[in-house]
C-alpha atoms as a PDB file:
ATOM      1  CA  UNK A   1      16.324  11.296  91.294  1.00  0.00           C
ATOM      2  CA  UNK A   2      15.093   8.362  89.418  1.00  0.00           C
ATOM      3  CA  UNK A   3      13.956  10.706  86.724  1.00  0.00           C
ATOM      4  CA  UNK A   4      16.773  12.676  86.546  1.00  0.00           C
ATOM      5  CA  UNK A   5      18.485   9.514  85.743  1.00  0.00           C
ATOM      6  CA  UNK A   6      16.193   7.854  83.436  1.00  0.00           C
ATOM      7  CA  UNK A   7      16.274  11.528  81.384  1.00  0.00           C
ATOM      8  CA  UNK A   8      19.468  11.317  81.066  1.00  0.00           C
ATOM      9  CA  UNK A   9      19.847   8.304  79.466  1.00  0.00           C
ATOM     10  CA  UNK A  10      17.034   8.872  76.918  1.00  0.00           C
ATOM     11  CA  UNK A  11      19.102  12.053  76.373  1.00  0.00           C
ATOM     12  CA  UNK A  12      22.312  10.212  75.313  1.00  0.00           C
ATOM     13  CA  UNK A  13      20.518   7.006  73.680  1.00  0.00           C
ATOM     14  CA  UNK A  14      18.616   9.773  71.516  1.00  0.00           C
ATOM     15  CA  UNK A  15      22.020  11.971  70.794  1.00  0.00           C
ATOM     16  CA  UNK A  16      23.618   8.306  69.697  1.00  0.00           C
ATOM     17  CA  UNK A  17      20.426   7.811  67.075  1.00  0.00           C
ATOM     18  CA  UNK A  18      21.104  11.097  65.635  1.00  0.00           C
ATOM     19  CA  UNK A  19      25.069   9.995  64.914  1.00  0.00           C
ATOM     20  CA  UNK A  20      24.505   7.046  63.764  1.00  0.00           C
ATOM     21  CA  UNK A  21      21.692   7.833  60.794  1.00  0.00           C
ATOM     22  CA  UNK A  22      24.647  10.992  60.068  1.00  0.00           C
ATOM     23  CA  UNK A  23      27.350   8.515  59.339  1.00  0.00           C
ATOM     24  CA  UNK A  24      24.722   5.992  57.669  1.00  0.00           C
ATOM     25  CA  UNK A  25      25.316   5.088  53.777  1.00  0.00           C
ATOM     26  CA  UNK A  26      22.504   5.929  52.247  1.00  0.00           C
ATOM     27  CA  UNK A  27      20.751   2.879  50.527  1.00  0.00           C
ATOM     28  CA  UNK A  28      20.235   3.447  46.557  1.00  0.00           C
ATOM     29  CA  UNK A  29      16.460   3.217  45.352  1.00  0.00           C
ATOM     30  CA  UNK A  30      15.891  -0.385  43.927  1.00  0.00           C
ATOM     31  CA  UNK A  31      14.749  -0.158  40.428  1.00  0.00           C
ATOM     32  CA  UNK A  32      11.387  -1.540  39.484  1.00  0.00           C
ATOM     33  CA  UNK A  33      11.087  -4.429  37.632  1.00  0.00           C
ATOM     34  CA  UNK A  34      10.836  -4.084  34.177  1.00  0.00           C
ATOM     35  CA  UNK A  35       7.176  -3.974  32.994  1.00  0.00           C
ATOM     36  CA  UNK A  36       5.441  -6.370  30.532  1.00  0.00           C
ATOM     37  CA  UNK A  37       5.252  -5.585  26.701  1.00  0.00           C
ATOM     38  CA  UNK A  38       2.488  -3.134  26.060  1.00  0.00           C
ATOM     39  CA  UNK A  39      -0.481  -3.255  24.103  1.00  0.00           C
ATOM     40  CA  UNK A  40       0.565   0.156  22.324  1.00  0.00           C
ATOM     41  CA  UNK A  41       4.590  -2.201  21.703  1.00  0.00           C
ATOM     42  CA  UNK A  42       1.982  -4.960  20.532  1.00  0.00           C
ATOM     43  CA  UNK A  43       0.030  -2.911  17.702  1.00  0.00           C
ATOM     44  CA  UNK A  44       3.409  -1.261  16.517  1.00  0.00           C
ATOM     45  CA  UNK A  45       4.474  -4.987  16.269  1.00  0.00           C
ATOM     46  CA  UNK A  46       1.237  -5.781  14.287  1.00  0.00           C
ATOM     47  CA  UNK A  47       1.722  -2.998  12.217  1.00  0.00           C
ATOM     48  CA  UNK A  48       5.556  -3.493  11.487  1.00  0.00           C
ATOM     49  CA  UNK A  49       4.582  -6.791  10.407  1.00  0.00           C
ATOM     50  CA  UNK A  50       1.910  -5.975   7.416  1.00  0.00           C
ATOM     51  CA  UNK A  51       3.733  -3.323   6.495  1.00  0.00           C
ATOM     52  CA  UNK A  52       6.744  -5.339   5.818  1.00  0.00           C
ATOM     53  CA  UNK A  53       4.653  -7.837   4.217  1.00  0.00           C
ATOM     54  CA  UNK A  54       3.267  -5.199   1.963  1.00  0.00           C
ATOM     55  CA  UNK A  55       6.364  -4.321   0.648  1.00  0.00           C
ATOM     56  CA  UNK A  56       7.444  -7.561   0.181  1.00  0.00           C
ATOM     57  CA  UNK A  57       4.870  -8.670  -2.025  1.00  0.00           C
ATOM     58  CA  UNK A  58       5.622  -5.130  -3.824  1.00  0.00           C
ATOM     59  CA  UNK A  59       8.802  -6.525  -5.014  1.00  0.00           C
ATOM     60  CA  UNK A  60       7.484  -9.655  -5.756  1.00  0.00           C
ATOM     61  CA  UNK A  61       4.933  -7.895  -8.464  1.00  0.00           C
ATOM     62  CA  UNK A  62       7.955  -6.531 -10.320  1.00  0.00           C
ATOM     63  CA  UNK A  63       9.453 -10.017 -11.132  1.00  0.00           C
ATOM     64  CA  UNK A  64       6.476 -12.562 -11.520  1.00  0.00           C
ATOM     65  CA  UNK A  65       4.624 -13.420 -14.931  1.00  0.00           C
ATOM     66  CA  UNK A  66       1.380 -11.022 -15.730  1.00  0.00           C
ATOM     67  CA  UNK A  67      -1.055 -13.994 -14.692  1.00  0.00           C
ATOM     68  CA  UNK A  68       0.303 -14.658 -11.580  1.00  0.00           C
ATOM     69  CA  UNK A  69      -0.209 -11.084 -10.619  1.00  0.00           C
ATOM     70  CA  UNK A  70      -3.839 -11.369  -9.428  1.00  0.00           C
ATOM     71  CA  UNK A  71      -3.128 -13.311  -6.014  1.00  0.00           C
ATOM     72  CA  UNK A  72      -0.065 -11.248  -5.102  1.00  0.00           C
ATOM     73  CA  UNK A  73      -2.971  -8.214  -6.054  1.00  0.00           C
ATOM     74  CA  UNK A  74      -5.157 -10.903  -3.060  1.00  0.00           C
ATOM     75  CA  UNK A  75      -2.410 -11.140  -0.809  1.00  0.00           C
ATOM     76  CA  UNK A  76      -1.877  -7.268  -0.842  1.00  0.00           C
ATOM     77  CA  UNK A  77      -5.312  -6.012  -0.594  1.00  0.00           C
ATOM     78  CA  UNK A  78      -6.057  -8.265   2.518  1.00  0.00           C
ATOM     79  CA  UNK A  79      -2.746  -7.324   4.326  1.00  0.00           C
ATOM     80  CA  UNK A  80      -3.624  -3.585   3.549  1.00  0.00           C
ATOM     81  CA  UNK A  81      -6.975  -3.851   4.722  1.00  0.00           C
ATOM     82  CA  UNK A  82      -6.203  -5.576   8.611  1.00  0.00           C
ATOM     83  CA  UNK A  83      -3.426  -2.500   8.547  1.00  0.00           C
ATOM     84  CA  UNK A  84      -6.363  -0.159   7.863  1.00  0.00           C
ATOM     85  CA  UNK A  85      -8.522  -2.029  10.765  1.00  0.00           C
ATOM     86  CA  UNK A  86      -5.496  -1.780  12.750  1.00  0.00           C
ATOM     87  CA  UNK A  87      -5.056   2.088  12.252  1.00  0.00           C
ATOM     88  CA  UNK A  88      -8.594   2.743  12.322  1.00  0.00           C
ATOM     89  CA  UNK A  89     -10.050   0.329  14.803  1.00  0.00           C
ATOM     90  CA  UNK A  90      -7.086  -1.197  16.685  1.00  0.00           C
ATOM     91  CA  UNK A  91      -5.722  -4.298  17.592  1.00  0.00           C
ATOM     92  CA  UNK A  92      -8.204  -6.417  19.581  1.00  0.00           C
ATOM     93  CA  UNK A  93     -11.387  -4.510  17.737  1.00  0.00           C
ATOM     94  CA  UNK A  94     -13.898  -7.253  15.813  1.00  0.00           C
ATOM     95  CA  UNK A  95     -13.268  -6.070  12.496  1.00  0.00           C
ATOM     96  CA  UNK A  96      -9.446  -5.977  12.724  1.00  0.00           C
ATOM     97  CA  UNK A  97     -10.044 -10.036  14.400  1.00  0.00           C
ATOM     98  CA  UNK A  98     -12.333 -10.787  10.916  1.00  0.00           C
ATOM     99  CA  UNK A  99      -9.573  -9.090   8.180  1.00  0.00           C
ATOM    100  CA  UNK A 100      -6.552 -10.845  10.395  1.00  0.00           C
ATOM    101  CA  UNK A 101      -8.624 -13.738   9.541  1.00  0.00           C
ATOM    102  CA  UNK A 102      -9.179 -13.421   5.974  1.00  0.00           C
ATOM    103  CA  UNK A 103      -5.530 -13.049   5.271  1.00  0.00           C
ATOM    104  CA  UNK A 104      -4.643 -15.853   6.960  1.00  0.00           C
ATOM    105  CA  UNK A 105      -7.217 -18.004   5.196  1.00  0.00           C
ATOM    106  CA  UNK A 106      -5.536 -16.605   1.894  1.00  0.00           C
ATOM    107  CA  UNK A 107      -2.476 -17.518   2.409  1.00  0.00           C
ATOM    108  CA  UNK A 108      -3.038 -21.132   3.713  1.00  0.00           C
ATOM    109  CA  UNK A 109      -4.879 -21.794   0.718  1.00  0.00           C
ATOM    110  CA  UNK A 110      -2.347 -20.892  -1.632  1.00  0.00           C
ATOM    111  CA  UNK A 111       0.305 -23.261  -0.991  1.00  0.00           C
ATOM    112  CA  UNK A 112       0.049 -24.668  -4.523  1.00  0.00           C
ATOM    113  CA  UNK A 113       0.157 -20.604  -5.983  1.00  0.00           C
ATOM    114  CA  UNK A 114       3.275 -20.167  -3.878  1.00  0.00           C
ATOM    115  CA  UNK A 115       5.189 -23.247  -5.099  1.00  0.00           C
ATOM    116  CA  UNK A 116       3.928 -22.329  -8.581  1.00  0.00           C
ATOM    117  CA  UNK A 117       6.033 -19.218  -8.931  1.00  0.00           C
ATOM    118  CA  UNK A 118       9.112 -20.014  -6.825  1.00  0.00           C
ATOM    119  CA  UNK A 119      12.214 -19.089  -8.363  1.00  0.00           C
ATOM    120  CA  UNK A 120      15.940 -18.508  -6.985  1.00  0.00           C
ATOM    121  CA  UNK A 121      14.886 -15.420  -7.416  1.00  0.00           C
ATOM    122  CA  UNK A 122      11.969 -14.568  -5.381  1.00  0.00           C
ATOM    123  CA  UNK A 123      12.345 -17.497  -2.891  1.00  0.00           C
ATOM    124  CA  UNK A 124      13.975 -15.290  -0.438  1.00  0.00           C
ATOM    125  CA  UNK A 125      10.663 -13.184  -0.125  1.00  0.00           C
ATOM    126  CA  UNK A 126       8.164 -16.354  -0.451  1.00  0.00           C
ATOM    127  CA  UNK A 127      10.251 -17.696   2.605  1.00  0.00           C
ATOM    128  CA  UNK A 128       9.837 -14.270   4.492  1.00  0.00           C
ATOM    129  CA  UNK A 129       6.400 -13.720   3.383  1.00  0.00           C
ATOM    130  CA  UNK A 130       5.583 -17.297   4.957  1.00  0.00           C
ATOM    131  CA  UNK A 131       7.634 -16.176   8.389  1.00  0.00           C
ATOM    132  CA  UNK A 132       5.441 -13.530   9.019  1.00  0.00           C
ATOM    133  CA  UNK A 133       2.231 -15.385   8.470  1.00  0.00           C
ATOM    134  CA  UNK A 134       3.558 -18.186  11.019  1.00  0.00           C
ATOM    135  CA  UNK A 135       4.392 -15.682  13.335  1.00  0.00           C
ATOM    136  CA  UNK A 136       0.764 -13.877  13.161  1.00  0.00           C
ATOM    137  CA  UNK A 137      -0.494 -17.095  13.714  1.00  0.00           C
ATOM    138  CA  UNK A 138       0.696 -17.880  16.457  1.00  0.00           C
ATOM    139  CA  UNK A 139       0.788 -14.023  17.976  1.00  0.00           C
ATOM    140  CA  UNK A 140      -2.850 -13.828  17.437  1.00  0.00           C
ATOM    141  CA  UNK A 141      -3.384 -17.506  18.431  1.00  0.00           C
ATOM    142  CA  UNK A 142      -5.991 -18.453  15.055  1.00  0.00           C
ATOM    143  CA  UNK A 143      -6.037 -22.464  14.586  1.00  0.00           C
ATOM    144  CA  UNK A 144      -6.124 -23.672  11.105  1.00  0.00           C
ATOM    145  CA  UNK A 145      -9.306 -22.949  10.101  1.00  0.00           C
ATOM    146  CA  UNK A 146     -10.728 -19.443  11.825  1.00  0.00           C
ATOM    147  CA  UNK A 147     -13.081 -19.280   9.169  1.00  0.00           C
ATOM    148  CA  UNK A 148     -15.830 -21.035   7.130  1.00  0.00           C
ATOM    149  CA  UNK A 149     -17.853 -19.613   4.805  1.00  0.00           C
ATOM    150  CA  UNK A 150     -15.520 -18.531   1.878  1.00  0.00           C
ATOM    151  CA  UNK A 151     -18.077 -19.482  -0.665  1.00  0.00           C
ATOM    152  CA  UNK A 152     -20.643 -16.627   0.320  1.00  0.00           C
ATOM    153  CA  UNK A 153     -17.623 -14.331   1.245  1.00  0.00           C
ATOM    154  CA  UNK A 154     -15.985 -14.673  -2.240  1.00  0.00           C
ATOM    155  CA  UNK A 155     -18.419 -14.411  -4.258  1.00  0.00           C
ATOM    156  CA  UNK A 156     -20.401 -11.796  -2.584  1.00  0.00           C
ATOM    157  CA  UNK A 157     -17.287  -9.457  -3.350  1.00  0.00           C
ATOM    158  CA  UNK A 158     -17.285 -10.723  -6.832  1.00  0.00           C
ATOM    159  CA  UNK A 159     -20.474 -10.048  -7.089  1.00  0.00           C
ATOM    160  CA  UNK A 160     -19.705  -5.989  -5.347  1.00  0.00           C
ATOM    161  CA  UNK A 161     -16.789  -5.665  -8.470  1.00  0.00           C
ATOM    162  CA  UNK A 162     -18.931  -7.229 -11.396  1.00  0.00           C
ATOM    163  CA  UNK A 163     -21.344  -3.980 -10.208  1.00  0.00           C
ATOM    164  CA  UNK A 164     -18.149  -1.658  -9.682  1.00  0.00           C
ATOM    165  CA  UNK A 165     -16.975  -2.552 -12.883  1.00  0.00           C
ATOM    166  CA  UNK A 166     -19.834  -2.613 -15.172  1.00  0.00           C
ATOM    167  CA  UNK A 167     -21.251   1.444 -13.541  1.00  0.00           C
ATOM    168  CA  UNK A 168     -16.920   2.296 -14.088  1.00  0.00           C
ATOM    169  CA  UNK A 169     -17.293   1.212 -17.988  1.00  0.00           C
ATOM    170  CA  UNK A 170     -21.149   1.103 -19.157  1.00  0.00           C
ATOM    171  CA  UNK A 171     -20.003  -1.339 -21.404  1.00  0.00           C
ATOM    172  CA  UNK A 172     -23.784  -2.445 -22.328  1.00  0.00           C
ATOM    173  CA  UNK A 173     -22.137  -6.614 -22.864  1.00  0.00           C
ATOM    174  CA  UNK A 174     -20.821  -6.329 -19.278  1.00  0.00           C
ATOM    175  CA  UNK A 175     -24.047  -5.753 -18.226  1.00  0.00           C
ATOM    176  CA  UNK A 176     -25.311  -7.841 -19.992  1.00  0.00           C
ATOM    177  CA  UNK A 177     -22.910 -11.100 -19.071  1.00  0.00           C
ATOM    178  CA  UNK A 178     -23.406  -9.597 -15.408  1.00  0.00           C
ATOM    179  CA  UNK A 179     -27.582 -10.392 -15.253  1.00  0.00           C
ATOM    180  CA  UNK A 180     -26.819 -14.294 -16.990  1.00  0.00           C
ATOM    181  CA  UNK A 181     -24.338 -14.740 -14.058  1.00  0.00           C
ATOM    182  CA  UNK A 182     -26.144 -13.231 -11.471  1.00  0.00           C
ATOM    183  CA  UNK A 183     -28.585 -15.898 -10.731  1.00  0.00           C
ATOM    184  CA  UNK A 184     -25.624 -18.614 -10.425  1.00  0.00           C
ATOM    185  CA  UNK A 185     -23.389 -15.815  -8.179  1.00  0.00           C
ATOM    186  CA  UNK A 186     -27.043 -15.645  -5.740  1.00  0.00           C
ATOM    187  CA  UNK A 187     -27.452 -19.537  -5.539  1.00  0.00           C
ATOM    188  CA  UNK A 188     -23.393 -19.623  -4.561  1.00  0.00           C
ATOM    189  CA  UNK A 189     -23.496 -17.181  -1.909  1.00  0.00           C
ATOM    190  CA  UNK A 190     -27.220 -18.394  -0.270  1.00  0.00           C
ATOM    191  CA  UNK A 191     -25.541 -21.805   0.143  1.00  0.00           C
ATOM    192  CA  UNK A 192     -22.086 -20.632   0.818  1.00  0.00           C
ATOM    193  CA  UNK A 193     -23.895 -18.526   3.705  1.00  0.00           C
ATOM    194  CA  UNK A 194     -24.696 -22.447   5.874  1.00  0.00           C
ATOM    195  CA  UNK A 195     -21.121 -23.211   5.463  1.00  0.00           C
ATOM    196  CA  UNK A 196     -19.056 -24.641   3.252  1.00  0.00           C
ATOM    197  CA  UNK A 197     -20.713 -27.723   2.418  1.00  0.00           C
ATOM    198  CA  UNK A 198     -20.779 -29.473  -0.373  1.00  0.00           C
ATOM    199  CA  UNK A 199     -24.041 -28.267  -1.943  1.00  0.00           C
ATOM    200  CA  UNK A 200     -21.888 -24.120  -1.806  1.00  0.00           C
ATOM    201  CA  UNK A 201     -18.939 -26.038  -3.365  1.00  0.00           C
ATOM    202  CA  UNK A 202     -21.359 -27.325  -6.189  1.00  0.00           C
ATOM    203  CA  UNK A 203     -22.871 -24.130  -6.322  1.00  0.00           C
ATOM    204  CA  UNK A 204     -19.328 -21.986  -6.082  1.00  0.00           C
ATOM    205  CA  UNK A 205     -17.865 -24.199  -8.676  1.00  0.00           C
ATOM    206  CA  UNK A 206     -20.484 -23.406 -11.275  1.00  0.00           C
ATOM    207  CA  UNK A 207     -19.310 -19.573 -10.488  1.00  0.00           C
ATOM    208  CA  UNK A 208     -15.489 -20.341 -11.179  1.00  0.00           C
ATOM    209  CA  UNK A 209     -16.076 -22.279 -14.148  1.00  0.00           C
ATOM    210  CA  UNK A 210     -18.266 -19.471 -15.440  1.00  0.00           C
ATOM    211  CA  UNK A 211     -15.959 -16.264 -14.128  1.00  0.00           C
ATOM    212  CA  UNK A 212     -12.665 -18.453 -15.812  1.00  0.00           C
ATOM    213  CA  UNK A 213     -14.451 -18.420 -19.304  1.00  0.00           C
ATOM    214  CA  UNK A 214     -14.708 -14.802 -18.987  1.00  0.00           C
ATOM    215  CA  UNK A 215     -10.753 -13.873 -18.579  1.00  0.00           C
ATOM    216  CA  UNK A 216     -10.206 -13.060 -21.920  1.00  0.00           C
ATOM    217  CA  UNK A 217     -13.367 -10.768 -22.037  1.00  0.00           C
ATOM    218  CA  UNK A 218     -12.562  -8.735 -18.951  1.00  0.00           C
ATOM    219  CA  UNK A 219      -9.068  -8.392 -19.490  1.00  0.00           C
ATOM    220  CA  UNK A 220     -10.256  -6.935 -23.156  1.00  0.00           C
ATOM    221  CA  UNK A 221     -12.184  -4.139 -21.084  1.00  0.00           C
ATOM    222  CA  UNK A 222      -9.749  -2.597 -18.973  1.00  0.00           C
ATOM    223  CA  UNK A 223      -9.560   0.807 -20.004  1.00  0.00           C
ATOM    224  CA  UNK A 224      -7.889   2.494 -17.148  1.00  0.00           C
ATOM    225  CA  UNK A 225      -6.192   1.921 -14.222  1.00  0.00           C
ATOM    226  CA  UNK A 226      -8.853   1.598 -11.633  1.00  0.00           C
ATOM    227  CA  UNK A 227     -10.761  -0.819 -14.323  1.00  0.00           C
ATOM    228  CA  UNK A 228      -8.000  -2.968 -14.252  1.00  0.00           C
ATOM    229  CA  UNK A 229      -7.225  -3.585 -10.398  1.00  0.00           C
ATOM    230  CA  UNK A 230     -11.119  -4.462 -10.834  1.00  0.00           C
ATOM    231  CA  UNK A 231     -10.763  -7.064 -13.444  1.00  0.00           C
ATOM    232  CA  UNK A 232      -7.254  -8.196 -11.200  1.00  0.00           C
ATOM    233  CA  UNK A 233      -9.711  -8.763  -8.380  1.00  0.00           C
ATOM    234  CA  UNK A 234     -11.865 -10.505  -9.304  1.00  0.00           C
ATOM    235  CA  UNK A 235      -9.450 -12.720 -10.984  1.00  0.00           C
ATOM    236  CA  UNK A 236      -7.346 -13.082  -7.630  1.00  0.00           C
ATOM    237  CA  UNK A 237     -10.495 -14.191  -5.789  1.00  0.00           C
ATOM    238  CA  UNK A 238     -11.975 -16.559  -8.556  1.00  0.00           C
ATOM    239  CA  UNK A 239      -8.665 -17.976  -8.396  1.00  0.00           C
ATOM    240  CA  UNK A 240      -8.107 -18.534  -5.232  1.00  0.00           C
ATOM    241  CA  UNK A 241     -11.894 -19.997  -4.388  1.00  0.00           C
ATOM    242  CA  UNK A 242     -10.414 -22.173  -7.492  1.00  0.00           C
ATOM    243  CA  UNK A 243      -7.697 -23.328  -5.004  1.00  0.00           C
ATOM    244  CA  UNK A 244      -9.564 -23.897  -2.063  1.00  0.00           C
ATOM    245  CA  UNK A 245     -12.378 -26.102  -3.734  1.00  0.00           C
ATOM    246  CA  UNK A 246      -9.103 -28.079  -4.907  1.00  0.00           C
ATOM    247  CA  UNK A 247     -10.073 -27.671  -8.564  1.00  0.00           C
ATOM    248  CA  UNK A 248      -6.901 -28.940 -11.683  1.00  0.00           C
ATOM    249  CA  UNK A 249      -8.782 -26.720 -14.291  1.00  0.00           C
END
């Protein structure tokens, strides 16, 4: 009897459990929360960045004097070569870390270039062009000085275009003002490679005052198009080492 009993009340208790999930609301899914910014949102960021800087300093090339062109030439180069490390490498790669460095270098040094050529102008793209650099440095968290050895590292590309640009013309005094300046471009980089002590700024200075005599000589050589963003090169670089060693001349 007592099972009888006790079946009949699992019986109704069970019938009861059935009603009540019928006549239930169901509950609506709760949404995930919304997930962090990616590192494929972060590179588009990157990228977004230099390429808007890129064509910023495009428009700035259409309104600034012919001898200001060569850092704006600087500026654009390095920006377009951390965009090629980005594409190529990605984001957090070495390389792409070593050319985000470089541009930032490039641009803290040239302060004195920037105030140089403001004008009413092209202050609104100075002002942006500075915005972006703030904001990479503080994206990619560099401190002020991420790198060192700017004597060896300029002049061991000036040294790469003087070669590029004497095989592009065979222009037999090229080569020849090359080999006299070669021995003072070797002493500049050996000591620029222990840092940028004062012996490499002795040494580096020797190599401006030397490439700066030389303007009117290159600049008389530029046959062609590709000649020329030579000769702007290594005009953009003497200049700016000119900058960073803090030289008036």
């Amino acid at each position: 009897m007592k099972l009888i009993w006790l079946a009949l009340i699992l019986t109704i208790f069970s019938a009861d459990l059935k009603a009540q999930s019928r006549n239930r609301t169901p509950t609506p899914p709760v949404a995930p929360p919304a997930p962090p910014p990616s590192y494929a949102m972060e590179g588009e960021r990157a990228v977004e960045q230099l390429n808007d800087m890129i064509k910023t300093l495009g428009d700035m090339e259409v309104v600034v004097e012919r001898n200001d062109l060569p850092r704006l030439f600087l500026f654009k180069k390095r920006a377009q070569e951390t965009l090629d490390s980005i594409n190529k490498s990605g984001l957090s790669h070495m390389a792409t870390i070593r050319t985000y460095q470089t541009l930032i270098v490039v641009f803290r040094f040239s302060s004195a270039y920037l105030q140089r050529i403001r004008t009413k102008k092209i202050d609104p793209q100075i002002l942006h062009i500075t915005e972006i650099v703030n904001d990479i440095v503080k994206q990619r968290g560099f401190d002020d000085s991420p790198y060192t050895k700017l004597t060896e590292s300029t002049f061991t590309q000036v040294r790469q275009l003087f070669v590029e640009l004497t095989d592009a013309t065979g222009d037999a005094t090229l080569r020849s003002t090359y080999n006299d300046l070669l021995p003072a471009l070797a002493d500049a980089v050996v000591k620029g490679s222990q840092g940028d002590r004062p012996e490499a700024f002795a040494a580096g200075i020797v190599v401006y005052q030397r490439i700066k005599s030389l303007y009117p000589f290159l600049n008389s050589i530029t046959r062609s198009e590709s000649t020329f963003n030579v000769v702007l090169n290594i005009q953009a670089l003497t200049e700016f080492y000119g900058e960073y060693a803090q030289r008036k001349d």
